[in-house]
Every structure is written in C-alpha cells, then in structure tokens.
N, C-alpha and C. Protein backbone atom coordinates (compact mmCIF):
# COMPACT_ATOMS: atom_id res chain seq x y z
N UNK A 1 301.94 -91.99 117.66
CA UNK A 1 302.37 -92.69 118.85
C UNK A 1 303.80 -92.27 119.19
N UNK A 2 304.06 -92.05 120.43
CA UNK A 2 305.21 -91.83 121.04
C UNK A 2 306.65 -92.84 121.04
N UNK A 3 307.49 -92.11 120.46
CA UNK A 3 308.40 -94.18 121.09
C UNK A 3 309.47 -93.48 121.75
N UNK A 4 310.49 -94.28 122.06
CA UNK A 4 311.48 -93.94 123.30
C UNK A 4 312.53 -92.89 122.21
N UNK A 5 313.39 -92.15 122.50
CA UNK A 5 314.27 -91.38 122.24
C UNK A 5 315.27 -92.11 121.82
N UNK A 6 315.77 -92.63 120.76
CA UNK A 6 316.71 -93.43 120.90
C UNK A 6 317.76 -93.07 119.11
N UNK A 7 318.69 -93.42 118.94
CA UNK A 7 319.66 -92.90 117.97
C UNK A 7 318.75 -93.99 116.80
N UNK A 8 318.84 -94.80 116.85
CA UNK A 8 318.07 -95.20 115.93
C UNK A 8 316.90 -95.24 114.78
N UNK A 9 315.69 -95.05 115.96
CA UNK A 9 315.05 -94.15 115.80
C UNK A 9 315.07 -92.76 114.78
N UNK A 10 316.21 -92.33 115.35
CA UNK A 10 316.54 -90.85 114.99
C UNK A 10 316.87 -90.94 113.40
N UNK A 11 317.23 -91.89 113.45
CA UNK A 11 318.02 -92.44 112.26
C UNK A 11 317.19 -92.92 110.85
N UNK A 12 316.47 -93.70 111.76
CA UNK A 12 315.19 -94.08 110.56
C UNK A 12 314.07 -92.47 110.23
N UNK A 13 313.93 -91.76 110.94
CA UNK A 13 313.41 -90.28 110.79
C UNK A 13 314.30 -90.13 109.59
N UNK A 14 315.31 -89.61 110.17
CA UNK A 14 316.49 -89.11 108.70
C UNK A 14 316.29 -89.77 107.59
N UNK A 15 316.19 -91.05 107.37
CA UNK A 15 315.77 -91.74 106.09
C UNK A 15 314.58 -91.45 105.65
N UNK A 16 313.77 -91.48 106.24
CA UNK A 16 312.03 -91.30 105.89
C UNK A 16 312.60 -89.40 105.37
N UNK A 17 313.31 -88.50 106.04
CA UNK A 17 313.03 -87.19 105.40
C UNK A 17 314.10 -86.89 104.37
N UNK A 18 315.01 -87.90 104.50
CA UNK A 18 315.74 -87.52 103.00
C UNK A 18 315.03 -88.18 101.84
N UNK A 19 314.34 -89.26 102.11
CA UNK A 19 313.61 -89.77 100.55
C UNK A 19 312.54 -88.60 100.14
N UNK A 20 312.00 -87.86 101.23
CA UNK A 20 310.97 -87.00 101.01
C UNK A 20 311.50 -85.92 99.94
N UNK A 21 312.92 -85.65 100.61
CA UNK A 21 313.46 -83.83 100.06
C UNK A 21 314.07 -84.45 98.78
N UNK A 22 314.36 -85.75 98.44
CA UNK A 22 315.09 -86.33 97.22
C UNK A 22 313.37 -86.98 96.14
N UNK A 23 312.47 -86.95 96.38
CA UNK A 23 311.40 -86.94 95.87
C UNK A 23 310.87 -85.54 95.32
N UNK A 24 310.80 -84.48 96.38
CA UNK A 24 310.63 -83.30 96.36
C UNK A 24 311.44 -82.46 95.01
N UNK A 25 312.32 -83.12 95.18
CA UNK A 25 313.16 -81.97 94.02
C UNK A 25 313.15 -82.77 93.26
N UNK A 26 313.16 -84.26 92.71
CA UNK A 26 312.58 -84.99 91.35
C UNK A 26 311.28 -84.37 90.86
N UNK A 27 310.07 -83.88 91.50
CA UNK A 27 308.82 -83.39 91.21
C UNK A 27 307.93 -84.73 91.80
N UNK A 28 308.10 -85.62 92.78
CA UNK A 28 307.38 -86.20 93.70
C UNK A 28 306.19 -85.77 94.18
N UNK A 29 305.01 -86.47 94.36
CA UNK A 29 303.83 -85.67 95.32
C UNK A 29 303.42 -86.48 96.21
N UNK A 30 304.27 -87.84 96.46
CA UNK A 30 303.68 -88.54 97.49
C UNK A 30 304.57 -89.20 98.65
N UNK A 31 304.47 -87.97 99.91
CA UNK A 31 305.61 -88.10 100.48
C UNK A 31 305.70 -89.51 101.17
N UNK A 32 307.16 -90.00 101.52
CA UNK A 32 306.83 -91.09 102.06
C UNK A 32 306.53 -91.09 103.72
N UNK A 33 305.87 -92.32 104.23
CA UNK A 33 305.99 -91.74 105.88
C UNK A 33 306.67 -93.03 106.69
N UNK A 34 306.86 -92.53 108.34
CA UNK A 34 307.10 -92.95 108.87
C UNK A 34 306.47 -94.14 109.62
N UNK A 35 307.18 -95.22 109.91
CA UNK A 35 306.60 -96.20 110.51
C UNK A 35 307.63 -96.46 111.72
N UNK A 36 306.67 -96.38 113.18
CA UNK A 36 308.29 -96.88 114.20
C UNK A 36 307.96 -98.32 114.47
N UNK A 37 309.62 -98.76 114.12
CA UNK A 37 309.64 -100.36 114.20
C UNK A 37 310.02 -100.44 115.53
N UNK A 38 310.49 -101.61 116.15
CA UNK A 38 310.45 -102.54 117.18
C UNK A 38 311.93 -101.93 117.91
N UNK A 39 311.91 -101.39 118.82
CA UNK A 39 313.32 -101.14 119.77
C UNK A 39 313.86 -101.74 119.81
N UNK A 40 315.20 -101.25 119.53
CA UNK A 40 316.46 -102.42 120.25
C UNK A 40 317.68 -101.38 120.89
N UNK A 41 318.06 -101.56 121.93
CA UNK A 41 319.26 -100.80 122.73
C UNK A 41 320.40 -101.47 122.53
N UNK A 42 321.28 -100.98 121.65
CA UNK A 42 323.12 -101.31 121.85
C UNK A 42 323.44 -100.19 122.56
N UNK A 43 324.03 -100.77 124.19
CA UNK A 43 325.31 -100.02 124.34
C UNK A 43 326.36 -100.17 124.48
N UNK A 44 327.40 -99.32 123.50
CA UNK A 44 329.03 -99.97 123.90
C UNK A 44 329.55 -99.28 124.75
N UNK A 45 330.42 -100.11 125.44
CA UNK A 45 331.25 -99.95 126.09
C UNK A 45 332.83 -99.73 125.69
N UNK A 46 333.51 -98.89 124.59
CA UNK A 46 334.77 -99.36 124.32
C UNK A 46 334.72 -99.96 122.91
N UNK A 47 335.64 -100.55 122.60
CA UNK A 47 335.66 -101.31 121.04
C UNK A 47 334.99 -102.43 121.51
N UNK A 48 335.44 -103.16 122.76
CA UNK A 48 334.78 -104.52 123.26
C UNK A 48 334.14 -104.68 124.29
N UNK A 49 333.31 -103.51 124.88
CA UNK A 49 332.48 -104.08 125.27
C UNK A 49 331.00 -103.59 125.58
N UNK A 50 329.90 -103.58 126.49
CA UNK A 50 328.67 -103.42 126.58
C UNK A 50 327.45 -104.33 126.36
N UNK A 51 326.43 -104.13 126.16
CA UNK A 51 325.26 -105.00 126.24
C UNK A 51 324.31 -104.22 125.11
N UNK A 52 323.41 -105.34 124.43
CA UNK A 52 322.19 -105.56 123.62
C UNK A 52 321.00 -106.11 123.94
N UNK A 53 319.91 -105.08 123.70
CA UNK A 53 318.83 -105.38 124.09
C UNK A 53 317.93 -105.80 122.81
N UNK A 54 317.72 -106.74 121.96
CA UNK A 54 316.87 -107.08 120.88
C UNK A 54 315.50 -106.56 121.19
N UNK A 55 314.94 -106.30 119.74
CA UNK A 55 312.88 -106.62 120.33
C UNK A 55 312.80 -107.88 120.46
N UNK A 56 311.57 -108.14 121.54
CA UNK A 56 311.23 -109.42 122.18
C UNK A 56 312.07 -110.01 123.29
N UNK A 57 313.12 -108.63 123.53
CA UNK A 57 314.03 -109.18 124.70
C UNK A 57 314.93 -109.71 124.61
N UNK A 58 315.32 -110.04 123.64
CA UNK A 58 316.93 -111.37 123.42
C UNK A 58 317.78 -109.76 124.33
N UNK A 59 318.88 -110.27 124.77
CA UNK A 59 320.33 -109.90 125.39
C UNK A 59 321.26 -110.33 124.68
N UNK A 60 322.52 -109.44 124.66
CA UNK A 60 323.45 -110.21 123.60
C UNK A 60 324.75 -109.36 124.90
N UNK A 61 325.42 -110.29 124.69
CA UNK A 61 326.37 -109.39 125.48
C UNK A 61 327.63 -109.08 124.69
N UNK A 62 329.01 -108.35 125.41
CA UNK A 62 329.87 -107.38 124.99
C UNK A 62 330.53 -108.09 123.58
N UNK A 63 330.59 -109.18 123.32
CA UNK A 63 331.42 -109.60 121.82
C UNK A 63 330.83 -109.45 120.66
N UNK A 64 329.14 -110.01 121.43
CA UNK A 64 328.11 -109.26 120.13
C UNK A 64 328.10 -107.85 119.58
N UNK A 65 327.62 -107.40 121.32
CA UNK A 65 327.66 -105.75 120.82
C UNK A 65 328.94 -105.01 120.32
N UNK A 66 329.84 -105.87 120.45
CA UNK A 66 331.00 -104.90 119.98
C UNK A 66 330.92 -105.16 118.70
N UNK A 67 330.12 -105.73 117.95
CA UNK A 67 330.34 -106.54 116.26
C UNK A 67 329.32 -105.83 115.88
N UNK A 68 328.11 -105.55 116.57
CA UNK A 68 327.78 -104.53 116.26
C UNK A 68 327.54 -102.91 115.64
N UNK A 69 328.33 -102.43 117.10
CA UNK A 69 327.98 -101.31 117.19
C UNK A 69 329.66 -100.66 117.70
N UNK A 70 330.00 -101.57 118.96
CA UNK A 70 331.40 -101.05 119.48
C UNK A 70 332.81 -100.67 118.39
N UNK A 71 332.76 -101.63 117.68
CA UNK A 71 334.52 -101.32 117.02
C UNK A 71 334.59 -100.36 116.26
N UNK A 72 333.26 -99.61 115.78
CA UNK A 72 333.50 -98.24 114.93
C UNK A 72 332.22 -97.38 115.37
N UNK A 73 331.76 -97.54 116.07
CA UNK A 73 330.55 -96.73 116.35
C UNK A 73 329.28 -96.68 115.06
N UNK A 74 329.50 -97.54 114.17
CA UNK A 74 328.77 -97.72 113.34
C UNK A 74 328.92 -96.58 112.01
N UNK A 75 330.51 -95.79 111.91
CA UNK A 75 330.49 -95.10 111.53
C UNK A 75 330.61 -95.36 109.98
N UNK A 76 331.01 -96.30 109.69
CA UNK A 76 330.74 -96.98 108.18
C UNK A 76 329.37 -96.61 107.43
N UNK A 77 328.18 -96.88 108.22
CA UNK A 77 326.91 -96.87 108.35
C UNK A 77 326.73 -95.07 107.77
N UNK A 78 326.85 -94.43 108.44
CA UNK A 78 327.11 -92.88 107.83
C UNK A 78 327.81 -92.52 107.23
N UNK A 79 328.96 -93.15 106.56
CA UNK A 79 329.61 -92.84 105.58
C UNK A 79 328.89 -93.07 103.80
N UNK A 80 328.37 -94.20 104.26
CA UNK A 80 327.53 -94.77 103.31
C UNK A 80 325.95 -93.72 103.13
N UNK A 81 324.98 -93.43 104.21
CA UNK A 81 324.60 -92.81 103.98
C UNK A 81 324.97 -91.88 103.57
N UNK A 82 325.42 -90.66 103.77
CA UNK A 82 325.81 -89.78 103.49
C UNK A 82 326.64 -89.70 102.11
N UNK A 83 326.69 -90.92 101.65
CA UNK A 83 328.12 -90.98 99.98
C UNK A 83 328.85 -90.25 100.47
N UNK A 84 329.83 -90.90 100.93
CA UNK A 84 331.51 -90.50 101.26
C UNK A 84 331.98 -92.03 100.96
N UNK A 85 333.48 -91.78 100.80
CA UNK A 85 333.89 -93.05 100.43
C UNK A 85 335.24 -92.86 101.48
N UNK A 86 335.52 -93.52 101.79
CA UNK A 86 337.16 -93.57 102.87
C UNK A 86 336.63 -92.87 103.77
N UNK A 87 337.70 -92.65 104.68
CA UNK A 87 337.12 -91.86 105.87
C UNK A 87 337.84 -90.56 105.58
N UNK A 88 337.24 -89.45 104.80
CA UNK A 88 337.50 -88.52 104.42
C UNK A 88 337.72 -87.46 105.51
C-alpha cells in the first residue's frame, strides 16, 4: 500500500532497514518488515511556530508544535539514532 511522502515515514523505513543490516551481519535470517502507521503532519514554523496534524485529526497549534518538532528540528532524535553524543 501506498502512503503519503512524508519525513516520518521516511524515518520509520530507516529503522525497519537498519535492524535488517544489524541482523544481517549478527547471522539473522528473519528480516524484519515494515508496517505504515497512522499519519501525522508537524509543520514548523521557526522555533515557535506552525501547526499539527494528529491521526484522527486532532490540530495542535504553534506552542505544541514547537515542543515538538520546532525548537530543534528534532535533531536530538538523530543524534540518538545515529550514537553521537553532544552535538558533535
């Protein structure tokens, strides 16, 4: 099934294919797969502001989304994936 283009998305892909290639080189044979969950749109605007779209429709507006997604772009979030520690 098709779902919308979205960073998220993109994101949960990346997880589903790094457990694969980190299985793969343990001697793994059962890859894991993908499941697409439920959309949700953050966009920021700035550190403070923009709009959120939940699944099932909730709206959140710019104080949410900035607690979100706005005050770092979620870049913590990839630091962590990736094992980095500080902002190297």
């Amino acid at each position: 099934m098709a779902e919308p283009k979205r960073a998220g998305a993109a994101m949960r892909h990346a997880e589903v294919i790094a457990e694969n290639i980190t299985s793969l080189i343990g001697g793994g044979t059962e890859p894991a797969s993908y499941e697409p969950g439920p959309a949700a749109l953050l966009l920021p605007l700035g550190p403070h502001g923009g709009a959120t779209e939940l699944p099932g429709g909730q709206l959140l507006g710019p104080e949410r989304t900035s607690e979100y997604k706005g005050a770092d772009l979620m870049v913590d979030r990839f630091f962590e994936t990736f094992g980095l520690t500080g902002k190297d």
